[in-house]
Protein backbone atom coordinates (compact mmCIF):
# COMPACT_ATOMS: atom_id res chain seq x y z
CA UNK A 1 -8.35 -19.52 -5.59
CA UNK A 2 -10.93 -17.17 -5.79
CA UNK A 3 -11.43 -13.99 -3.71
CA UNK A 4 -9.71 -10.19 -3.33
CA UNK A 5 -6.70 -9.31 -1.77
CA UNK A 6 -6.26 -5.90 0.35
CA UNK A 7 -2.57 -4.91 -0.92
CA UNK A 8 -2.73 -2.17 1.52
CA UNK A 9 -4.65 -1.74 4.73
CA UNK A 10 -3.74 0.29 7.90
CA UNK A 11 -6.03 -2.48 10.27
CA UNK A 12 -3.82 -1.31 12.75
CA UNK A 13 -5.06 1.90 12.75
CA UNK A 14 -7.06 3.00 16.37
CA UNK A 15 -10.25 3.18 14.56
CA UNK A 16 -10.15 -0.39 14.64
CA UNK A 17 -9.18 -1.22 17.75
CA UNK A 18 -13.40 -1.35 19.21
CA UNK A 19 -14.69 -4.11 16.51
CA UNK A 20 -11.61 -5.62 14.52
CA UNK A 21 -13.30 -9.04 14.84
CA UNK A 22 -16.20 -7.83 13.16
CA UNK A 23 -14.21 -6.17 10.51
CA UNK A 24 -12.07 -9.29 9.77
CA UNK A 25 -15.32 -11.64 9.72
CA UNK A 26 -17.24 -8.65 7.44
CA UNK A 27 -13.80 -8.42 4.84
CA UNK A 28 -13.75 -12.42 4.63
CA UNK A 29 -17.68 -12.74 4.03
CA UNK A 30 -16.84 -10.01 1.17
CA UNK A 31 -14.96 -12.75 -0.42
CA UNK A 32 -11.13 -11.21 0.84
CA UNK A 33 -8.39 -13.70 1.23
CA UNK A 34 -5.76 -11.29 2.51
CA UNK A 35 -4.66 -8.22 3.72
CA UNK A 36 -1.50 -6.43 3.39
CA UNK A 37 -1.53 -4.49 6.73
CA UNK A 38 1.10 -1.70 6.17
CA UNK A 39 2.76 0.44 8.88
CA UNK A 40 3.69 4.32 8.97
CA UNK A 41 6.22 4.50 11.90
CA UNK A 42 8.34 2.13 14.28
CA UNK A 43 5.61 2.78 16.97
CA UNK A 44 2.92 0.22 15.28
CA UNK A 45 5.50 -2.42 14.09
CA UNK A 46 4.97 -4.79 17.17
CA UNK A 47 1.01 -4.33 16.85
CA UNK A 48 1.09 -4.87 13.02
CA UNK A 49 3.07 -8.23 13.78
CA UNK A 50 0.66 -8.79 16.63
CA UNK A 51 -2.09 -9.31 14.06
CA UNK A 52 -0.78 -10.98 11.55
CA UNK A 53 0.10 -13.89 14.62
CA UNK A 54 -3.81 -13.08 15.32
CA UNK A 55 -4.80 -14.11 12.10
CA UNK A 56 -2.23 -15.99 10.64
CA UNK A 57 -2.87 -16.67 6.91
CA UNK A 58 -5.09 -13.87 6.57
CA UNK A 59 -3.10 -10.53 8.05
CA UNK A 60 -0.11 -10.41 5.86
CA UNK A 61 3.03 -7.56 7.65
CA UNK A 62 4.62 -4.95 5.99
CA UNK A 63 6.75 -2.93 8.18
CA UNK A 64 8.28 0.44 6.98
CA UNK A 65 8.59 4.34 7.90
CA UNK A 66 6.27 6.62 6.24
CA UNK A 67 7.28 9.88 4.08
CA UNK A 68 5.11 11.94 6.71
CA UNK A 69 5.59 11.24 10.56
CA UNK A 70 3.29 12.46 13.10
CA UNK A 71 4.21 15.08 15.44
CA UNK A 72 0.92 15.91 17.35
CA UNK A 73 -2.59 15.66 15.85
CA UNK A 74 -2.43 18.69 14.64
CA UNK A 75 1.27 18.72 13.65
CA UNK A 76 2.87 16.14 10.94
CA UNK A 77 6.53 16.64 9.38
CA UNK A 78 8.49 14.57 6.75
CA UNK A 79 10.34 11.24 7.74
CA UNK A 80 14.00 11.55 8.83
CA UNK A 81 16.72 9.30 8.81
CA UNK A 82 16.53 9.56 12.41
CA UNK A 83 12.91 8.00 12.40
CA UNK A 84 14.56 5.40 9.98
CA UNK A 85 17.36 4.50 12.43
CA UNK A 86 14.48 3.53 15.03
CA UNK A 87 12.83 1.42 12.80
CA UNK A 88 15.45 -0.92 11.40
CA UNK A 89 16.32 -2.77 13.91
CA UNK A 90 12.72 -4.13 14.56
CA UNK A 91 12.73 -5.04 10.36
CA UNK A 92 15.65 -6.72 10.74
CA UNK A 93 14.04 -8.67 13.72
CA UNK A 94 10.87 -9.79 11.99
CA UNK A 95 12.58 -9.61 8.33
CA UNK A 96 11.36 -13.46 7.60
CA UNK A 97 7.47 -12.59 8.38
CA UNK A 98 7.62 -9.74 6.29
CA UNK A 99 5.82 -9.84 2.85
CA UNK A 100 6.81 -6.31 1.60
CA UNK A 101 8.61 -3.05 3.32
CA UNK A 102 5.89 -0.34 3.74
CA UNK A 103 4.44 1.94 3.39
CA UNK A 104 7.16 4.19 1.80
CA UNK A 105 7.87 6.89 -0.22
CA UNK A 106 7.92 10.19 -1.12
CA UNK A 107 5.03 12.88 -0.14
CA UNK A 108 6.16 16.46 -1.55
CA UNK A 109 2.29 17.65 -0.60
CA UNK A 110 3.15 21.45 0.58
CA UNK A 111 2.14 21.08 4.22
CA UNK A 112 4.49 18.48 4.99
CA UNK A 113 7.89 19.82 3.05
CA UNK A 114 9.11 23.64 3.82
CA UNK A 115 12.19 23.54 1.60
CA UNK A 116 14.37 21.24 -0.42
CA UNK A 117 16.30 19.67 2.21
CA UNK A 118 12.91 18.34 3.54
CA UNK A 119 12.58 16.47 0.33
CA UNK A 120 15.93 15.52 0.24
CA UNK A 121 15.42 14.09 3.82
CA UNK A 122 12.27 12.31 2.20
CA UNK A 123 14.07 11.15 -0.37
CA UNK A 124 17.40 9.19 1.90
CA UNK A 125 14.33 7.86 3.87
CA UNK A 126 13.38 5.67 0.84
CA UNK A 127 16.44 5.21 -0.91
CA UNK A 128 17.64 2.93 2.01
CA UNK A 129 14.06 1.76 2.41
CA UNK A 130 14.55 0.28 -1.26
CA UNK A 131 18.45 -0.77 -0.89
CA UNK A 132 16.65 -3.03 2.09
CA UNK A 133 13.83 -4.61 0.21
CA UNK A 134 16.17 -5.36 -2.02
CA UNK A 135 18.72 -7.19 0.33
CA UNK A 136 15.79 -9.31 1.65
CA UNK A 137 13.86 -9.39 -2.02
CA UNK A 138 10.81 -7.77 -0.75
CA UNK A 139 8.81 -5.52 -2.51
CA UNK A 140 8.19 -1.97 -1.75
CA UNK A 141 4.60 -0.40 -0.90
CA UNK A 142 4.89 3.05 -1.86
CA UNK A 143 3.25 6.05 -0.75
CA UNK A 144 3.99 9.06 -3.76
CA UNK A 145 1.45 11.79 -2.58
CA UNK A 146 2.26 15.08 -4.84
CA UNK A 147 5.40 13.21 -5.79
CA UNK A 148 4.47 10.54 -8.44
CA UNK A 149 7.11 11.51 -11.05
CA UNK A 150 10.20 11.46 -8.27
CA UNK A 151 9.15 8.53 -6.60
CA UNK A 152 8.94 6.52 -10.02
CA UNK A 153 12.21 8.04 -10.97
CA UNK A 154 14.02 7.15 -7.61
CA UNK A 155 12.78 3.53 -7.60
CA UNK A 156 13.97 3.32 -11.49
CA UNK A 157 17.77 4.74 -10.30
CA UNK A 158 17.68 2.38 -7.05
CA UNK A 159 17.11 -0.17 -9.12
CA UNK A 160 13.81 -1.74 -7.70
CA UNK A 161 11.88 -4.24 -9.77
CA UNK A 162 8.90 -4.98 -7.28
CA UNK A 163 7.01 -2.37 -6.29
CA UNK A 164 3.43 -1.13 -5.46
CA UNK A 165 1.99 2.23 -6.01
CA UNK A 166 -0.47 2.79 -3.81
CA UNK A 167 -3.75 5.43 -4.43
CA UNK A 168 -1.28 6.90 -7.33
CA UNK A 169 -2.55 10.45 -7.50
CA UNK A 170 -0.53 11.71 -10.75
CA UNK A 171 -1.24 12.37 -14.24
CA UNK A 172 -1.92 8.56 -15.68
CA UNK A 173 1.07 9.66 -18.38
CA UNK A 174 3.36 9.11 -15.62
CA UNK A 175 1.75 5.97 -14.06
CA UNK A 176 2.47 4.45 -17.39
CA UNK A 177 6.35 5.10 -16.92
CA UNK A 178 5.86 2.83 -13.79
CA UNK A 179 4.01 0.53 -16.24
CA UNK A 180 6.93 0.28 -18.10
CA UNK A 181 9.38 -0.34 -15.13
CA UNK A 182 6.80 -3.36 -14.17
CA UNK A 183 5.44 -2.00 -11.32
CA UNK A 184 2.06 -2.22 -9.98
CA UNK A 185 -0.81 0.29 -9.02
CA UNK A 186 -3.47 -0.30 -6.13
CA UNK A 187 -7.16 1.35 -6.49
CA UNK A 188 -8.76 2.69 -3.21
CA UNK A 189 -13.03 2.81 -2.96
CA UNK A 190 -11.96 6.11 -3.71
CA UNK A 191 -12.03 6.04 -7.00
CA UNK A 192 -16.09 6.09 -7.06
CA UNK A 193 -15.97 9.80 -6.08
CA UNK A 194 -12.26 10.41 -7.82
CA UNK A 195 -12.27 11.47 -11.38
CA UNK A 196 -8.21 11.53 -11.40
CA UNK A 197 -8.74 7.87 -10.51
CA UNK A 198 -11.14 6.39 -13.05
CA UNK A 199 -8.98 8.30 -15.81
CA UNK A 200 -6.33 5.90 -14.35
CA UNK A 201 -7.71 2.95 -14.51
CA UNK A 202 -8.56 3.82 -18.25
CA UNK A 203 -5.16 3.80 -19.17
CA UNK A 204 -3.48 1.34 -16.90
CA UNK A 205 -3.33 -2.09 -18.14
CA UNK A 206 -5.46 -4.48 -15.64
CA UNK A 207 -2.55 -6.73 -15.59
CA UNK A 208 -0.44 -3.81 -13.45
CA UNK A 209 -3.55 -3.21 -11.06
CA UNK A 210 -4.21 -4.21 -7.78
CA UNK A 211 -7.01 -3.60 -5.05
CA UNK A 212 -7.07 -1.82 -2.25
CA UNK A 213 -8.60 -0.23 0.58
CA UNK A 214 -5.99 2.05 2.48
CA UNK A 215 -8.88 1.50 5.32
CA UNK A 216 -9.66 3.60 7.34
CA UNK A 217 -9.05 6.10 4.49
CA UNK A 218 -10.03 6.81 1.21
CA UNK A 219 -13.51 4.80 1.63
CA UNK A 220 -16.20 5.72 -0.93
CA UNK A 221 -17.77 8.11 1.21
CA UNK A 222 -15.88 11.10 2.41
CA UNK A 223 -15.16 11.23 5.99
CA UNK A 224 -16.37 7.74 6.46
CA UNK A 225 -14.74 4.88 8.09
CA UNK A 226 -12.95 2.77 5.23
CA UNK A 227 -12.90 -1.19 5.68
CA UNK A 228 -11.01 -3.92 3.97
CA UNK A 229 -14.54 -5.44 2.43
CA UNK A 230 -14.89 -2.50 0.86
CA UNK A 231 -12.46 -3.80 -1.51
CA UNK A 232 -15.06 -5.48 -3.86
CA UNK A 233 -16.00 -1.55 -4.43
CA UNK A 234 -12.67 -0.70 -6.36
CA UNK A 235 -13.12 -4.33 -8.45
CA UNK A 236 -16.50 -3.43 -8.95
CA UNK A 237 -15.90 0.09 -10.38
CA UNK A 238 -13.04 -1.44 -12.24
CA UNK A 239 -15.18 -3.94 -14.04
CA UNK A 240 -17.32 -1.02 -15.44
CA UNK A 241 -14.36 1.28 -16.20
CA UNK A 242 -12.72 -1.29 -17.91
CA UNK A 243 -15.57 -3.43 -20.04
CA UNK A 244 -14.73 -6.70 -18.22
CA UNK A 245 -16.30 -9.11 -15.85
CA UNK A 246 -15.81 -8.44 -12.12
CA UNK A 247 -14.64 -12.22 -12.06
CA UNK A 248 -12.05 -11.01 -14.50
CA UNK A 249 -10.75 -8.34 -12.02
CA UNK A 250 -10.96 -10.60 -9.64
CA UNK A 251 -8.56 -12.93 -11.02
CA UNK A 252 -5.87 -11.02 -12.45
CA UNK A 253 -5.57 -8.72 -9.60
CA UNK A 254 -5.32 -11.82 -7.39
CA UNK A 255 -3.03 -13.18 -9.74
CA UNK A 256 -0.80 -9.76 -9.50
CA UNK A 257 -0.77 -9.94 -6.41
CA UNK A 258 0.20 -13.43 -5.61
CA UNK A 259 2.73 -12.22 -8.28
CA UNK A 260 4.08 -9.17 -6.53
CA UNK A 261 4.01 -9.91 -2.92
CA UNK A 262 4.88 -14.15 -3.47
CA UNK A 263 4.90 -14.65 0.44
CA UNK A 264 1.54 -15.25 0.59
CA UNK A 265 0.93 -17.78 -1.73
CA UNK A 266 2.08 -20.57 0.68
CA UNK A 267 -0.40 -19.41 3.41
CA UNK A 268 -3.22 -19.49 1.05
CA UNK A 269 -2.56 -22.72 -0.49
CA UNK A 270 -2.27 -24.11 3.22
């Protein structure tokens, strides 16, 4: 099986919505098997299932509520439990399509929390976020913006053994206490233009890393429009940081992959 996988892709996302068929065809002519198309609130669930019936085999869903919800354009707060409460019933609904619950997490970035009880708020969000993956043995795709020490630390107490940190943005130190607890770490495109990024691939071992493109953001050009085929950019970068062959990186994040998020193996094999 050779090719990337996308572990986290918002293809939902509007900026899509003019040429997805031409983004699917480009990401599949880049050598990608799958995408991971994550969701941020309850009000993309039925779209992000939508797509994966679309493509079936090659749109993978991950439904889950986001650590930031959006207000207005120009107005975003943190996740409540009452944003939770919306969303569960349409996971429970669609539970047996599902191949992870996400995106998650924690985001203590100072423009989103005001005081502790907006991280505490954050913080219930995921904790029954994780008690569900557990109950249905998904893993979690986790979003730790600003927050990389909690969120490791709150997965560790819940108890979760499958997780993926997605565009980690703390010190690498702490990325390797998530090493230790077995989880997983995706690289964006970003990391061409991301110094706190290549520092982290350094130190993480290649057999906890996994590619991504977290299209439409965090392409290799600022400001640009991110796609899933730019996920040959993070293996390629990854190949250089590293010292191995970008068939190597190929294969064992594949392999992770297949590893972390096992509901996709059967489609591929198909």
């Amino acid at each position: 099986m050779s090719g990337y996988i996308d572990c986290h892709c918002h293809i939902s996302a509007r900026d899509f919505d003019e040429d997805l068929e031409d983004v699917i065809e480009n990401a599949k002519k880049a050598g990608l098997l799958a995408l991971l198309a994550v969701a941020e609130h309850v009000g993309e669930f039925e779209k992000i299932i939508q797509l994966s019936q679309r493509f079936p085999g090659f749109i993978f869903p991950a439904l889950g509520v986001h650590p930031v919800q959006e207000v207005s354009p120009q107005q975003q707060r943190g996740a409540s439990l009452q944003d939770l409460a919306a969303a569960l019933p349409v996971i429970e609904n669609y539970k047996d399509q599902l191949v992870a619950i996400g995106e998650v997490g924690l985001d203590f970035t100072p423009r989103f929390v005001s005081s502790e009880s907006d991280k505490d708020d954050q913080r219930k969000v995921l904790i029954q976020q994780a008690q569900i993956a557990k109950r249905l043995d998904l893993p979690l795709n986790v979003h730790s913006r600003s927050a990389g020490r909690p969120t490791i630390q709150l997965l560790q107490e819940q108890g979760v053994e499958k997780a993926l940190l997605h565009a980690f943005d703390g010190r690498p130190s702490v990325a390797m206490e998530g090493v230790k607890a077995g989880y997983f770490f995706s690289i964006p495109p970003s990391i061409v233009r991301s110094e706190q990024k290549q520092k982290l691939v350094k130190q993480l071992p290649l057999e906890n890393i996994c590619l991504e493109t977290d299209s439409p953001a965090l392409g290799p050009e600022k400001q640009v429009r991110n796609e899933p085929r730019n996920v040959q950019i993070s293996a390629e970068f990854i190949s250089r940081v590293k010292g191995v062959s970008l068939q190597s990186v190929m294969e064992v994040t594949t392999q992770n992959a297949l590893r972390l998020f096992p509901r996709i193996k059967p489609a591929l094999l198909a």
